[in-house]
N, C-alpha and C. Protein backbone atom coordinates (compact mmCIF):
# COMPACT_ATOMS: atom_id res chain seq x y z
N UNK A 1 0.84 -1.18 0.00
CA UNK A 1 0.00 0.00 0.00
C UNK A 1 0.88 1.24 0.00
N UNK A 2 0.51 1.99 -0.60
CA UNK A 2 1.33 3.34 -1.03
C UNK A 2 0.42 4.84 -0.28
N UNK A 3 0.74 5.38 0.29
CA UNK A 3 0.54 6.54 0.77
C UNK A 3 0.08 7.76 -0.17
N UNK A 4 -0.69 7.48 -1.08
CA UNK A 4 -0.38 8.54 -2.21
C UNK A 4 -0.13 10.05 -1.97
N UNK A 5 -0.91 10.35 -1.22
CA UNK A 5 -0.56 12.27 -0.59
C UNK A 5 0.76 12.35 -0.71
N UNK A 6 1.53 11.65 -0.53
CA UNK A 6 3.27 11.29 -0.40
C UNK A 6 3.57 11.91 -1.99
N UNK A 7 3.07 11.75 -2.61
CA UNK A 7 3.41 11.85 -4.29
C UNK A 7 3.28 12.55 -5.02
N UNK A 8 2.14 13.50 -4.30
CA UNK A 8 1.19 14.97 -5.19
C UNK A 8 2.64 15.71 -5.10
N UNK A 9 2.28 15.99 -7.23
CA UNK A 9 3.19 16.67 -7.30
C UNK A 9 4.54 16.06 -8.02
N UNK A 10 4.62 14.69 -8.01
CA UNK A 10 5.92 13.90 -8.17
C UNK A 10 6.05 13.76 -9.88
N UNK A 11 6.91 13.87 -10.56
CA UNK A 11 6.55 13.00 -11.82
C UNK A 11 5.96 11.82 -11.81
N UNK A 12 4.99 11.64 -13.12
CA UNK A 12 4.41 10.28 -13.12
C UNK A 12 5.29 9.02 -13.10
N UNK A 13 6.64 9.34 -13.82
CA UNK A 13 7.62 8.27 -13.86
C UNK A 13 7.82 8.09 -12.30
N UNK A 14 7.80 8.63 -11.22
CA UNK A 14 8.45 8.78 -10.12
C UNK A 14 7.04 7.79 -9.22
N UNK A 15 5.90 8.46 -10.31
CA UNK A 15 4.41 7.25 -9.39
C UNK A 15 4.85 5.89 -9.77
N UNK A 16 5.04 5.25 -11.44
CA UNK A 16 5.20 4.09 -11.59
C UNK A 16 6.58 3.78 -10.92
N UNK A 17 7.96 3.81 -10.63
CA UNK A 17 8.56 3.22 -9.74
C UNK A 17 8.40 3.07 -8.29
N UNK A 18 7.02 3.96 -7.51
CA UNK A 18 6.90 3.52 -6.40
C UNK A 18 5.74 2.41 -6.36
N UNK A 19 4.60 2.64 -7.37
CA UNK A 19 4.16 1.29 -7.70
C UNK A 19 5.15 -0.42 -8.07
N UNK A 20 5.91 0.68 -8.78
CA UNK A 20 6.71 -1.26 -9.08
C UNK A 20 7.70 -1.71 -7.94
N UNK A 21 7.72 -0.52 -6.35
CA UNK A 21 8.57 -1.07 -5.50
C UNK A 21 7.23 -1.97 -4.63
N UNK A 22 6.04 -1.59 -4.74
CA UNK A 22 5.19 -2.55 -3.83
C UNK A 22 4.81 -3.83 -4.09
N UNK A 23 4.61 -5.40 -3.21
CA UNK A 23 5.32 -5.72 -3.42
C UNK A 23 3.70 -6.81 -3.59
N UNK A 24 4.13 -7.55 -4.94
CA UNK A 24 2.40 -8.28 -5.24
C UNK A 24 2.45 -9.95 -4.38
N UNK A 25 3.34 -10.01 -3.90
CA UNK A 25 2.95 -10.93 -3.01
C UNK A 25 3.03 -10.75 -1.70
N UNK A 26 2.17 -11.46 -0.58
CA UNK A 26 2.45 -11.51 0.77
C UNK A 26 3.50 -12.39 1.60
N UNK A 27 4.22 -13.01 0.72
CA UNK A 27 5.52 -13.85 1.50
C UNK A 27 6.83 -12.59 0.54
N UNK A 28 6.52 -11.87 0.14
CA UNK A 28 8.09 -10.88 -0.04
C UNK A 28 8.74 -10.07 1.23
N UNK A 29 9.65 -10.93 1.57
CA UNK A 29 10.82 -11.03 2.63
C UNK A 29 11.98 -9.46 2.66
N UNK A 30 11.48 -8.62 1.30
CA UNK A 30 12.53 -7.79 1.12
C UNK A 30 12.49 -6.10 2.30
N UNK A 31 13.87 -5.90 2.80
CA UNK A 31 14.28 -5.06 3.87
C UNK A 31 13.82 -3.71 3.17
N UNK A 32 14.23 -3.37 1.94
CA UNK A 32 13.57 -2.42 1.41
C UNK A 32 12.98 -2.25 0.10
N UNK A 33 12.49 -1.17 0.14
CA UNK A 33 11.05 -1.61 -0.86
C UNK A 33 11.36 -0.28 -2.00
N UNK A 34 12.19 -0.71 -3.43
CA UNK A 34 13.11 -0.04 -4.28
C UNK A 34 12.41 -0.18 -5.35
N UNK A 35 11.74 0.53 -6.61
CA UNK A 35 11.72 0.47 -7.69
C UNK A 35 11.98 1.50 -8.68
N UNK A 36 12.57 1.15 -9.59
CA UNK A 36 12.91 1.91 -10.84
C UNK A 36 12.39 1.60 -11.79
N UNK A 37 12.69 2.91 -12.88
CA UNK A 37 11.89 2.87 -14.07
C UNK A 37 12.77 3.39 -15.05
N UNK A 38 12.99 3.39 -16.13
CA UNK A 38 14.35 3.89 -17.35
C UNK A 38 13.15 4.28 -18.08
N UNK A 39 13.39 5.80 -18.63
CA UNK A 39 12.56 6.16 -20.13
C UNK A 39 13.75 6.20 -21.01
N UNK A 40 13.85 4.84 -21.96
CA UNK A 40 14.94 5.30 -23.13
C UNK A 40 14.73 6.22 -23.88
N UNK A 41 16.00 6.18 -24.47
CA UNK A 41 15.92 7.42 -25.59
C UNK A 41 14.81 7.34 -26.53
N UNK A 42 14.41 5.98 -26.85
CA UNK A 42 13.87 5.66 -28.15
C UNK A 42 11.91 5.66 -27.54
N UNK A 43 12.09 5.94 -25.85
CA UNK A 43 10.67 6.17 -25.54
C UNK A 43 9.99 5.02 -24.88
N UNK A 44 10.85 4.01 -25.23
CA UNK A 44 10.17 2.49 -24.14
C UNK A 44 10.76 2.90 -22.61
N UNK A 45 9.56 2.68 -21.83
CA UNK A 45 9.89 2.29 -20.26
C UNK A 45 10.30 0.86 -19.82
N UNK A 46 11.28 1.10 -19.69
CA UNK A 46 11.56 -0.82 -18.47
C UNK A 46 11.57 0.04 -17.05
N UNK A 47 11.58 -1.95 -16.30
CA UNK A 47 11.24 -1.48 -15.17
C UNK A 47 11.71 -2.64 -14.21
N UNK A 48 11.64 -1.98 -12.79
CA UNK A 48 12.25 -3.20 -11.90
C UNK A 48 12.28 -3.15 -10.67
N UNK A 49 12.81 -4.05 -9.52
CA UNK A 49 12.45 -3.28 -8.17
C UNK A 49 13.45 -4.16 -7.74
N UNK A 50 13.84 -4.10 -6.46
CA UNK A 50 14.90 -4.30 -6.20
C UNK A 50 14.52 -6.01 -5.04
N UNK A 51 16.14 -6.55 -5.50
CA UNK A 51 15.47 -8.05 -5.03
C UNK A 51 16.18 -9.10 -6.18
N UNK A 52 15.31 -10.22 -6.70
CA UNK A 52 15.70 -11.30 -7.17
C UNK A 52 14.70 -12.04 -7.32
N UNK A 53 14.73 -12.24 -8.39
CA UNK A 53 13.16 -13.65 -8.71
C UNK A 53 13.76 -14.72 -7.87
N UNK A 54 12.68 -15.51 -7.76
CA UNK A 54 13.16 -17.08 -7.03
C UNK A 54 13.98 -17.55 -7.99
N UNK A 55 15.02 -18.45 -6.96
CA UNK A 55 16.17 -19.19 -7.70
C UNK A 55 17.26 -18.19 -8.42
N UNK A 56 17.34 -17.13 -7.97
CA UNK A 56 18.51 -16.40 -8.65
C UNK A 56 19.41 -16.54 -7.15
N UNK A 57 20.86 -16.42 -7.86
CA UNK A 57 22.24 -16.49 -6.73
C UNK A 57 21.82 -14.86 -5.70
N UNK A 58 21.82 -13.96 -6.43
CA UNK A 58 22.15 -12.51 -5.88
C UNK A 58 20.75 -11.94 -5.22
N UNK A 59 20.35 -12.25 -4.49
CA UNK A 59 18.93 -11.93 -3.73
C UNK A 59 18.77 -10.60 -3.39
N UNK A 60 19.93 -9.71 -3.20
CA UNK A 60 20.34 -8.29 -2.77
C UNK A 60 20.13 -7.40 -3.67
N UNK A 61 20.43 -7.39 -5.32
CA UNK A 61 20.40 -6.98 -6.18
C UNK A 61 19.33 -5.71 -6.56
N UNK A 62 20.15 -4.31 -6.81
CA UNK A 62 19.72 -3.20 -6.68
C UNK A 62 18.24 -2.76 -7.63
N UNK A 63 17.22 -1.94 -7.51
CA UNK A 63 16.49 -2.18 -8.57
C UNK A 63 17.19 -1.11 -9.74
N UNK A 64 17.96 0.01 -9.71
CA UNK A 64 18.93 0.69 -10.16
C UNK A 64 19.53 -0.60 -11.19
N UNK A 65 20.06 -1.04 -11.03
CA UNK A 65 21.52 -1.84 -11.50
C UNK A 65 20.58 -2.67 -12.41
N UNK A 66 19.51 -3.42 -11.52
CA UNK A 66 18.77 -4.51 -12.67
C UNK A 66 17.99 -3.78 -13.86
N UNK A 67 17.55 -2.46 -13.57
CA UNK A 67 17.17 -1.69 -14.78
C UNK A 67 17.91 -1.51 -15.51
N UNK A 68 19.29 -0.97 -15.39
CA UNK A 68 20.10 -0.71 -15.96
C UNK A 68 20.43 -1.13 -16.86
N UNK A 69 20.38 -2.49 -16.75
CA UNK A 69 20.80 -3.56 -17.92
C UNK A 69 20.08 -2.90 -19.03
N UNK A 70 19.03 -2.85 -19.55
CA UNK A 70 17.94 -2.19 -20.72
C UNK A 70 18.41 -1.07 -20.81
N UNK A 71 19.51 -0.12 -20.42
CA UNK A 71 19.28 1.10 -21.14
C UNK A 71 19.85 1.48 -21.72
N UNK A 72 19.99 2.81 -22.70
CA UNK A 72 20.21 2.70 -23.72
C UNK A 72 21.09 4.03 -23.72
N UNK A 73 21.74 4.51 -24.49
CA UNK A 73 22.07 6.14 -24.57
C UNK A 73 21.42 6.76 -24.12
N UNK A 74 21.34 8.27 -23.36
CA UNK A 74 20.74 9.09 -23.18
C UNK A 74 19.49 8.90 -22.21
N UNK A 75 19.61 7.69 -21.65
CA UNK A 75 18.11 7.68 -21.26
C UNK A 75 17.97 7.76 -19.54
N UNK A 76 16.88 8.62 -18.94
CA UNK A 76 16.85 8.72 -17.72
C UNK A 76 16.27 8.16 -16.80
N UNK A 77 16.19 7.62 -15.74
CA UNK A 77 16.47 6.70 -14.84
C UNK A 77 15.27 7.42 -13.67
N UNK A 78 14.19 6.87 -13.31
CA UNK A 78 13.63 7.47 -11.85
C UNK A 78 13.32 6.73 -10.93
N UNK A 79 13.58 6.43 -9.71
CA UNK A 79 13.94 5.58 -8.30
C UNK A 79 13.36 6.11 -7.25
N UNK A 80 11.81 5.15 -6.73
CA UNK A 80 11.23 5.41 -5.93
C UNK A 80 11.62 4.39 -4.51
N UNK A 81 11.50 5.62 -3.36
CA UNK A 81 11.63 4.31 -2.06
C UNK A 81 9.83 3.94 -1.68
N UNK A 82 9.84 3.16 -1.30
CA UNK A 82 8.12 2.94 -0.04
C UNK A 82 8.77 2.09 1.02
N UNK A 83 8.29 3.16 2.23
CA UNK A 83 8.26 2.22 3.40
C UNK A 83 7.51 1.53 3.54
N UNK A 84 7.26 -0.04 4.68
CA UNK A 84 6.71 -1.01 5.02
C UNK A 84 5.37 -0.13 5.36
N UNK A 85 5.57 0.89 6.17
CA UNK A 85 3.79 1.43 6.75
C UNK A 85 3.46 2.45 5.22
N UNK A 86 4.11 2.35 3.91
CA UNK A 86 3.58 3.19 2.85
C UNK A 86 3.85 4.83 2.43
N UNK A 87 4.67 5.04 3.45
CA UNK A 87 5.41 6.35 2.98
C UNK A 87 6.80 6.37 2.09
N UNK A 88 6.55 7.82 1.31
CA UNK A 88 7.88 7.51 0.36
C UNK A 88 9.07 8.14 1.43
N UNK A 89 9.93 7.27 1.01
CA UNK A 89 11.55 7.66 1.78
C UNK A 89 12.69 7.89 0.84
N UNK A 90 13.64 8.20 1.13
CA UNK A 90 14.37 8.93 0.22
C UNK A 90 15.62 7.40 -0.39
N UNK A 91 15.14 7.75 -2.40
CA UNK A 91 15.90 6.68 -3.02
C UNK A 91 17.38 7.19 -3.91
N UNK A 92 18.16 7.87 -2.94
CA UNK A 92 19.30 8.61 -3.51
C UNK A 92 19.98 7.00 -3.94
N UNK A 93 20.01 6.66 -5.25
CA UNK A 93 21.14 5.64 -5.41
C UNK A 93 22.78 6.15 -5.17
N UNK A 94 23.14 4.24 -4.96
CA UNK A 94 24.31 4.03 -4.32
C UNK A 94 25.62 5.17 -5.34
N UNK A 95 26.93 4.88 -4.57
CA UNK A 95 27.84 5.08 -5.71
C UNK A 95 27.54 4.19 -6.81
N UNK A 96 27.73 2.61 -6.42
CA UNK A 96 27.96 1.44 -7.58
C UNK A 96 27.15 1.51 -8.56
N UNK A 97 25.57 1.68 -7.87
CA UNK A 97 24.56 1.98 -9.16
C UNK A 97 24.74 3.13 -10.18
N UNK A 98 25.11 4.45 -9.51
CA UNK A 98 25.17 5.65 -10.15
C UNK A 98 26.22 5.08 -11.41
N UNK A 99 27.41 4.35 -11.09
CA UNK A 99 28.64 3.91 -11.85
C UNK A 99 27.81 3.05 -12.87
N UNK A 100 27.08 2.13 -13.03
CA UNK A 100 26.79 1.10 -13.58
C UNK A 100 25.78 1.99 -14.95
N UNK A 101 24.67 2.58 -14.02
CA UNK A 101 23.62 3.44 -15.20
C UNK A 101 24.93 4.22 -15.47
N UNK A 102 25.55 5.37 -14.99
CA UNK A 102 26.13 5.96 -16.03
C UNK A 102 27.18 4.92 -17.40
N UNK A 103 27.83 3.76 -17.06
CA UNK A 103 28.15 2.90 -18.41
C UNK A 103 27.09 2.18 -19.33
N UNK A 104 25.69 2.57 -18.99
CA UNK A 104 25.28 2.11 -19.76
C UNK A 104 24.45 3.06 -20.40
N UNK A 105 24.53 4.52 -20.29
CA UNK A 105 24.78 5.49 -21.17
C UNK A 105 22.89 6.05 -20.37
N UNK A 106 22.81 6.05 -18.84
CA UNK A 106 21.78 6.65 -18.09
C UNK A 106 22.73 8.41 -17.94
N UNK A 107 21.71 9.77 -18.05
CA UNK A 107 22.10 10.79 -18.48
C UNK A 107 22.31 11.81 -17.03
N UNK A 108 20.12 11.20 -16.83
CA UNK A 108 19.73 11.68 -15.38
C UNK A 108 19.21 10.80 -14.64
N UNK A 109 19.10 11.17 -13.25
CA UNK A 109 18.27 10.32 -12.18
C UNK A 109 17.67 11.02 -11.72
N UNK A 110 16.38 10.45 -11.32
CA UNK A 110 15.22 11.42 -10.54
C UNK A 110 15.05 10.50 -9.43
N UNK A 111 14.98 11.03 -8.20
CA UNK A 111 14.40 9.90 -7.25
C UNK A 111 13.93 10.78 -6.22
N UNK A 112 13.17 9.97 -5.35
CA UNK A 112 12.07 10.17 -3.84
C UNK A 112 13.22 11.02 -2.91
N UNK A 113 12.70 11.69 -2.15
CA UNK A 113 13.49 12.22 -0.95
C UNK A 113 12.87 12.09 0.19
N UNK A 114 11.68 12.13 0.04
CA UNK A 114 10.57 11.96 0.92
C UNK A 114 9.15 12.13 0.41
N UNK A 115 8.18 13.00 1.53
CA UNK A 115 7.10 12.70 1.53
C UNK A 115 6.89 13.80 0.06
N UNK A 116 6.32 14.05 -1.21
CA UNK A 116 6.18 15.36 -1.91
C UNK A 116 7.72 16.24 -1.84
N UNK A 117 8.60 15.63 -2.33
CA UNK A 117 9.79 15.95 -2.57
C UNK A 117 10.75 14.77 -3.26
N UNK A 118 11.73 15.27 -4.22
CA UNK A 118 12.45 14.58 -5.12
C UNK A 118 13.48 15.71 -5.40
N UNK A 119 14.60 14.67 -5.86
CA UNK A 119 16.06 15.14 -6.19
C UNK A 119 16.14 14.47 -7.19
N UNK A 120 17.35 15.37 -8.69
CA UNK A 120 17.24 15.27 -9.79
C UNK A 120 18.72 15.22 -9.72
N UNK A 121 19.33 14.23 -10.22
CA UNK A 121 21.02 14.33 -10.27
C UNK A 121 21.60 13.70 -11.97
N UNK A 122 22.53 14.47 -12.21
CA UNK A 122 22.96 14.84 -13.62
C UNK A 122 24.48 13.58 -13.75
N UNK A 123 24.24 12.64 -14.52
CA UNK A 123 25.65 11.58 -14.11
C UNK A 123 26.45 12.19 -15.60
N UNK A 124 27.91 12.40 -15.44
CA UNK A 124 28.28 12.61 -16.06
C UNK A 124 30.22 11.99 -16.18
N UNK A 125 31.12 12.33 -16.68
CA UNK A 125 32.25 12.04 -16.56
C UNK A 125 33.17 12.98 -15.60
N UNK A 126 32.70 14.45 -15.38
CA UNK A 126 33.38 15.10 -14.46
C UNK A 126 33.01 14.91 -13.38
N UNK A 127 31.58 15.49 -13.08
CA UNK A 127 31.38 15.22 -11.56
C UNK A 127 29.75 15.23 -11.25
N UNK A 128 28.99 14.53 -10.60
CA UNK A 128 28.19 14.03 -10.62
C UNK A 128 27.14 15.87 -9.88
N UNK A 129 26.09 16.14 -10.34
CA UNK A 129 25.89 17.41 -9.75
C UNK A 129 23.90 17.00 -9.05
N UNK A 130 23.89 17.02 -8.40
CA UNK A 130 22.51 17.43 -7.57
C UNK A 130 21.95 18.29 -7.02
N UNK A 131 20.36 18.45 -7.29
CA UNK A 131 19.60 19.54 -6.71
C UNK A 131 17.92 18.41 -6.23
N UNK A 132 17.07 19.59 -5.96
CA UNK A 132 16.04 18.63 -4.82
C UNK A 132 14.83 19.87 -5.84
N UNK A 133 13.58 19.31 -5.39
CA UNK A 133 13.03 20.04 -6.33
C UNK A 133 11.51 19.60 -5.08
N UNK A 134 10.69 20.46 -4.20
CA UNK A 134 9.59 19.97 -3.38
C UNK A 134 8.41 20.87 -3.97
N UNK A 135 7.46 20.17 -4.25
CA UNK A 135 6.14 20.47 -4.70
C UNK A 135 5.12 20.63 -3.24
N UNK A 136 4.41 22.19 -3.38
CA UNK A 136 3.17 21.95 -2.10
C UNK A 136 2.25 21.18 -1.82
N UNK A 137 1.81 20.54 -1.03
CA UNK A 137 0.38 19.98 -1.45
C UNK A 137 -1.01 20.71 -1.19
């Protein structure tokens, strides 16, 4: 369950990764509750949340990093958190992830900070630059 008041205001890309961090079964065991979304260049959304299907080795596995795989040049990246009681919490990805989307040619990242607030960070080869951007409700 998602808190929506949490969101007024958010990009829509920023609604579907906190939808794809909740979690459609009732035995999901996962500590936190991560999803991402990639708009490629070419306009397709993939998508992912963080975790591991059954029977995979890496159970930990970022939802950042597993999107990543799909993307393409130029294309930007948005990363929602949800807490267990349904509030958004803040999804600043890791260094490793930031490293991984930027080689696979991710431009920007948008992600949760909290409740009706988000930060927009620019990946690049010099130096990685961030700002926060909060909508009223």
């Amino acid at each position: 369950m998602i808190l929506y008041e949490d969101l007024c205001g958010l990009p829509k890309e920023l609604w579907m990764a906190a939808e794809r961090a909740v979690p459609t079964r009732n035995d999901d065991m996962r500590n936190a509750l991560v999803g991402c979304v990639i708009r490629r260049d070419d306009g397709v959304l993939v998508s992912s949340r963080n975790g591991s299907s059954r029977g995979q080795k890496n159970s930990s596995s970022h939802a950042e990093a597993r999107c990543s795989r799909k993307a393409d040049v130029n294309s930007v990246a948005y990363v929602a958190r949800v807490r267990r009681d349904g509030s958004v919490g803040c999804a600043r990805p890791c260094k490793a992830c930031r490293v991984q989307m930027r080689s696979r040619g991710v431009t920007h990242v948008e992600f949760t900070l909290g409740p009706n607030s988000w930060g927009k960070m620019r990946l690049n080869d010099e130096a990685e630059q961030s700002w926060t951007n909060t909508r009223p409700v």
